[in-house]
Protein backbone atom coordinates (compact mmCIF):
# COMPACT_ATOMS: atom_id res chain seq x y z
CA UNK A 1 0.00 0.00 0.00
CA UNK A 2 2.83 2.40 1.06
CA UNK A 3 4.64 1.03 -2.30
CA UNK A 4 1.50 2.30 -4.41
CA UNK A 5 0.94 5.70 -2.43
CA UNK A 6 4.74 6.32 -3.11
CA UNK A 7 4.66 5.63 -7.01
CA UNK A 8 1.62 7.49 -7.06
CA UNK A 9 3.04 10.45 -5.62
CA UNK A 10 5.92 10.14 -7.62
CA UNK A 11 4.47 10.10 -10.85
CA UNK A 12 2.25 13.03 -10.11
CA UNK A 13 5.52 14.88 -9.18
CA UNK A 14 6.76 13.82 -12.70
CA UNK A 15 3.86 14.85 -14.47
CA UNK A 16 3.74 18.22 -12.40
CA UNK A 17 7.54 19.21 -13.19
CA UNK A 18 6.89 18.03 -17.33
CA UNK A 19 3.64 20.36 -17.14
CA UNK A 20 5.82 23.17 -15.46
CA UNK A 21 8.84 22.76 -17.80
CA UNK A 22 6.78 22.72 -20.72
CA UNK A 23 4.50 25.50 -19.85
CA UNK A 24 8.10 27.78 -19.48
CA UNK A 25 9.66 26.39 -22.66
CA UNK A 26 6.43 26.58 -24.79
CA UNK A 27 4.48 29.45 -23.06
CA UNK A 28 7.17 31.70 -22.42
CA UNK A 29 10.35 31.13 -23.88
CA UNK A 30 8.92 30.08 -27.57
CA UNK A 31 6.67 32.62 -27.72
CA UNK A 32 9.57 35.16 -26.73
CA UNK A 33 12.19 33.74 -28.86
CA UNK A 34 9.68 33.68 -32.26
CA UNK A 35 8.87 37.55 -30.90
CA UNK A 36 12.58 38.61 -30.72
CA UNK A 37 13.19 37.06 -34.07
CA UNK A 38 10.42 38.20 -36.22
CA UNK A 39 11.09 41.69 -34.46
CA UNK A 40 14.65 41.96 -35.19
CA UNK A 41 14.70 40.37 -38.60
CA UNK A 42 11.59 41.19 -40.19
CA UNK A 43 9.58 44.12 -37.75
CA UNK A 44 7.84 45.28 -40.75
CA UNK A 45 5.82 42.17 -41.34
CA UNK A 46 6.06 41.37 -37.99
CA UNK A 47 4.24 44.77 -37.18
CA UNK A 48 0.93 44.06 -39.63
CA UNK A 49 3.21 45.42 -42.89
CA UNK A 50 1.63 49.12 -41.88
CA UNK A 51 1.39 51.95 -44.05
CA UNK A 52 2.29 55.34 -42.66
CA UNK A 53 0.85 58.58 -44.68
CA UNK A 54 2.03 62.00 -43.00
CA UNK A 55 3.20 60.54 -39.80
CA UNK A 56 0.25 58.03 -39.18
CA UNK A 57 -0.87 54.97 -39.80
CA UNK A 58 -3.49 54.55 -42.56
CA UNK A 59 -3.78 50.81 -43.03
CA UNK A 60 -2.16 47.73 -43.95
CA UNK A 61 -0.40 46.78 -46.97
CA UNK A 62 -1.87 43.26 -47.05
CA UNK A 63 -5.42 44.37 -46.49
CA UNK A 64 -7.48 46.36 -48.84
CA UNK A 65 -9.37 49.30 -48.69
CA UNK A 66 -12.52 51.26 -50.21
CA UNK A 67 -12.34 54.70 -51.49
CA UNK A 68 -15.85 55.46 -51.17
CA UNK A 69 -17.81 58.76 -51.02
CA UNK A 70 -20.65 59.67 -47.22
CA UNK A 71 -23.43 57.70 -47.89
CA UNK A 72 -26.10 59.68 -48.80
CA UNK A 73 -29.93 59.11 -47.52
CA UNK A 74 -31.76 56.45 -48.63
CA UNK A 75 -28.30 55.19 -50.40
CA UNK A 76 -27.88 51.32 -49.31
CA UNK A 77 -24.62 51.33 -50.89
CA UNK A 78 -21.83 54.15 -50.93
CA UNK A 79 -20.61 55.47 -54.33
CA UNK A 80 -16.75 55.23 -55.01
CA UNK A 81 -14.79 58.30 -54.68
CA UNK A 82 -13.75 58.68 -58.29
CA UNK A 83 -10.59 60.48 -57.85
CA UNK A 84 -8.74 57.13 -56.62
CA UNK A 85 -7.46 54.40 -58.21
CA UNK A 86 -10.24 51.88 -57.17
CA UNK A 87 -9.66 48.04 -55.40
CA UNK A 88 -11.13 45.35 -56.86
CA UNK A 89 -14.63 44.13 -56.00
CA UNK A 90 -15.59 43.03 -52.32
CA UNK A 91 -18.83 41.01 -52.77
CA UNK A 92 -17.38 38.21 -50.71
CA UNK A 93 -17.13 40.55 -46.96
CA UNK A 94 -20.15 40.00 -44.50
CA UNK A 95 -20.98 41.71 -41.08
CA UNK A 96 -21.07 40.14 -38.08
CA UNK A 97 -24.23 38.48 -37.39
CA UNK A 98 -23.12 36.97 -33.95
CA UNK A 99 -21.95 38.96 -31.65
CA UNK A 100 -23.62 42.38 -32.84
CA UNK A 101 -22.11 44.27 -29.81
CA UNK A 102 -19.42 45.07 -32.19
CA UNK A 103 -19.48 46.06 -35.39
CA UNK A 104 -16.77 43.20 -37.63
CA UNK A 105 -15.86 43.51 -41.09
CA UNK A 106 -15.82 39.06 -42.26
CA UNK A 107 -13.55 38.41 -44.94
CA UNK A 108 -14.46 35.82 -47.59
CA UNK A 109 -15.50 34.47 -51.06
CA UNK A 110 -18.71 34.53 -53.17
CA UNK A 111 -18.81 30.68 -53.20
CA UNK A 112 -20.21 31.33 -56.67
CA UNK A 113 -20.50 28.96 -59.45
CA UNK A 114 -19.21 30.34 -62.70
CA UNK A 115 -22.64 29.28 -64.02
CA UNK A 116 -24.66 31.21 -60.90
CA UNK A 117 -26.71 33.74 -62.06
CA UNK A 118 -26.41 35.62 -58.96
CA UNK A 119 -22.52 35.56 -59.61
CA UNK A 120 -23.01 37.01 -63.65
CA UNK A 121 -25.35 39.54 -62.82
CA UNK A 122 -22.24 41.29 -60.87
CA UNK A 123 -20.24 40.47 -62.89
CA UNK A 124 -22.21 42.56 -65.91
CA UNK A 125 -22.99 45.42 -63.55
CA UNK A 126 -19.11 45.98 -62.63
CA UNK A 127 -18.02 45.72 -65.89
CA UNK A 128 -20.67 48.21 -66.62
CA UNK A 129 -19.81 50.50 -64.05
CA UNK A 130 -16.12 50.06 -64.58
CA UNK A 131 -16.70 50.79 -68.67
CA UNK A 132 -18.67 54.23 -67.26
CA UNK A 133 -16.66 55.91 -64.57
CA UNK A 134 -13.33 55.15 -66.46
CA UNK A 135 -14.70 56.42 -69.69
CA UNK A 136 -13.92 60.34 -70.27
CA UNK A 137 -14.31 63.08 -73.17
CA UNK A 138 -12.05 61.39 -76.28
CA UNK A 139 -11.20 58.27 -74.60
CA UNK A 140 -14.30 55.85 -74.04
CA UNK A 141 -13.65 52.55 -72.24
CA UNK A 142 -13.70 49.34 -74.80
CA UNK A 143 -15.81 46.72 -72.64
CA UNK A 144 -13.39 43.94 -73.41
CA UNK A 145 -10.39 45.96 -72.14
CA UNK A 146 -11.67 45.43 -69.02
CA UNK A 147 -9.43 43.28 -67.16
CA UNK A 148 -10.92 40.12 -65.12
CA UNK A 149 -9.83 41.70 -61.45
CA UNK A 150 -12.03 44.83 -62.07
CA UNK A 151 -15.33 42.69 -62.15
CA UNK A 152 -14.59 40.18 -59.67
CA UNK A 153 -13.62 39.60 -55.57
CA UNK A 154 -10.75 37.83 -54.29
CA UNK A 155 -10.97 34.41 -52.37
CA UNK A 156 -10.62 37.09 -48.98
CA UNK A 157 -12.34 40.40 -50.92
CA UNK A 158 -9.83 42.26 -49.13
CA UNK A 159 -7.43 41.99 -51.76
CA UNK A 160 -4.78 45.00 -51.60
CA UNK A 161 -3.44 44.69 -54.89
CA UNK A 162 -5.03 45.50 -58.56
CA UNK A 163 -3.33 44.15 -62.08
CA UNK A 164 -1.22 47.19 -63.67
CA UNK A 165 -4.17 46.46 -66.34
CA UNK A 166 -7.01 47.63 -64.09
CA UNK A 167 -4.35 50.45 -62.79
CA UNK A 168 -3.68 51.79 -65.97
CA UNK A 169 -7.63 51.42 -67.36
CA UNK A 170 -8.31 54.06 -64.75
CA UNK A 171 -5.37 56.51 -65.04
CA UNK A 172 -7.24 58.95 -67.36
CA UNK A 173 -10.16 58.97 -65.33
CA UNK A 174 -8.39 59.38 -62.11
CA UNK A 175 -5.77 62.58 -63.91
CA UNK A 176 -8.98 64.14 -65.10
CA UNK A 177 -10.51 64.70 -61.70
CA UNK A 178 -7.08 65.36 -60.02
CA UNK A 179 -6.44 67.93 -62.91
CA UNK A 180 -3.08 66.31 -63.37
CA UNK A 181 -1.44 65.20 -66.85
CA UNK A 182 -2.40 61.69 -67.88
CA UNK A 183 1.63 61.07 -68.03
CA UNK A 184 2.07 61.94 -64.81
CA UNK A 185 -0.56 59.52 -63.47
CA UNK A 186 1.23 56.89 -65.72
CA UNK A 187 4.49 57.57 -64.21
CA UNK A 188 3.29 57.19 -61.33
CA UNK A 189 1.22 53.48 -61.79
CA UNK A 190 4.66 52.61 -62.72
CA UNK A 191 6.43 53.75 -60.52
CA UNK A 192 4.22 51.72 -58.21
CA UNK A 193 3.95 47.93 -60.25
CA UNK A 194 5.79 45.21 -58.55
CA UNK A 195 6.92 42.67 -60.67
CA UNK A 196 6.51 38.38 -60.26
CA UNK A 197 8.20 37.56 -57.02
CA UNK A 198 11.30 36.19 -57.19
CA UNK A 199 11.15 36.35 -60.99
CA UNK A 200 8.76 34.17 -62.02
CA UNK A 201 5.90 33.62 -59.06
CA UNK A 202 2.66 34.85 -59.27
CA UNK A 203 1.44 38.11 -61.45
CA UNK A 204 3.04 42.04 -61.42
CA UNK A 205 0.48 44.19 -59.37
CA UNK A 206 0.09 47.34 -57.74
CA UNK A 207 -0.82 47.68 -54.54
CA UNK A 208 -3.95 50.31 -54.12
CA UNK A 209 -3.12 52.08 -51.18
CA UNK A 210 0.20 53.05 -51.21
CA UNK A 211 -0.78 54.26 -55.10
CA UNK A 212 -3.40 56.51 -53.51
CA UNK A 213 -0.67 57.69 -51.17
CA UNK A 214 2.01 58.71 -53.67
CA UNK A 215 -0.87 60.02 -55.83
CA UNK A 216 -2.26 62.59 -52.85
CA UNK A 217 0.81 63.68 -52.68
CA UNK A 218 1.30 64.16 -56.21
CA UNK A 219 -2.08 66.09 -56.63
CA UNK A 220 -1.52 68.48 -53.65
CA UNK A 221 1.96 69.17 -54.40
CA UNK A 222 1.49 69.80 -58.23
């Protein structure tokens, strides 16, 4: 009896000192060692890859953004901001349905056939849109210029990036109400088009926001 008391006690002293030891090694000094790394080598992306405008943050790089106009009344849906380059299309967000005592953004996908009709009736009416506000005096918008990222959401809808295609689709649009020279606003898309990482991965793109950023600056210091 004294025999099985004392193993008892002795493997619950062993199991005690693991849980204690691996509580320190994999609750503290993991977490603290990943920290110090990702901090010192890469605090950037570490730090949510922010984007600083006049000594401020103003959003991620890896998250997108709407450049929308006040919602006017009885509007459902806000109007974009036509002097910005525009982000592609976010049909895939939600709200939060759960927990209403705050007010979440939910990132995700249509889950749209190609064959849903749901699915190609936005499709036609951002293509429309796109073909309208990007079409000015001289220089009307072919509809099958329009590239497949300015009609349609990203798996997340909070993609950051646009194709220099869409980019360069809206440059006259966006130097006409900026009243800067369409070569300027060119310069400036590419100035602002990164190229397949690595060489060969992926597509070029631009990423939306800091474009807006440069081109702020570019329209109030003209």
């Amino acid at each position: 009896m004294n025999n099985s008391v004392a193993n008892s006690a002795r493997l619950l002293w062993a199991g005690l000192r693991a849980l204690l030891v691996l509580t320190v090694v994999c609750g503290v000094l993991y977490p603290l060692a990943v920290t110090g790394v990702a901090q010192g080598v890469f605090p950037h992306q570490a730090n949510g890859s922010e984007i600083t405008a006049n000594g401020r943050v103003v959003g991620s790089e890896l998250i997108g953004q709407r450049y929308d106009l006040p919602l006017k009344k009885g509007q459902q849906t806000a109007a974009p901001d036509l002097k910005w380059f525009q982000p592609r299309p976010s049909n895939g967000l939600g709200t939060n349905s759960v927990n209403t005592q705050y007010k979440l953004l939910v990132s995700g996908a249509t889950n749209r056939s190609g064959d849903n009709k749901e699915l190609i009736d936005w499709v036609k009416s951002a293509k429309a849109a796109v073909v309208k506000d990007n079409s000015v005096p001289g220089h009307p918008v072919n509809p099958s210029a329009v590239p497949p990222d300015a009609v349609t959401s990203s798996g997340s809808g909070l993609d950051p990036d646009i194709s220099p295609a869409y980019a360069q689709l809206q440059v006259r649009r966006v130097a006409e109400r900026n009243h800067l020279a369409v070569g300027r606003v060119e310069k400036l898309v590419a100035e602002h088009t990164d190229g397949r990482l690595l060489g060969f991965a992926g597509e070029p793109r631009v990423n939306v926001l800091q474009l807006n950023i440069a081109l702020g600056q570019l329209a109030h210091g003209r």
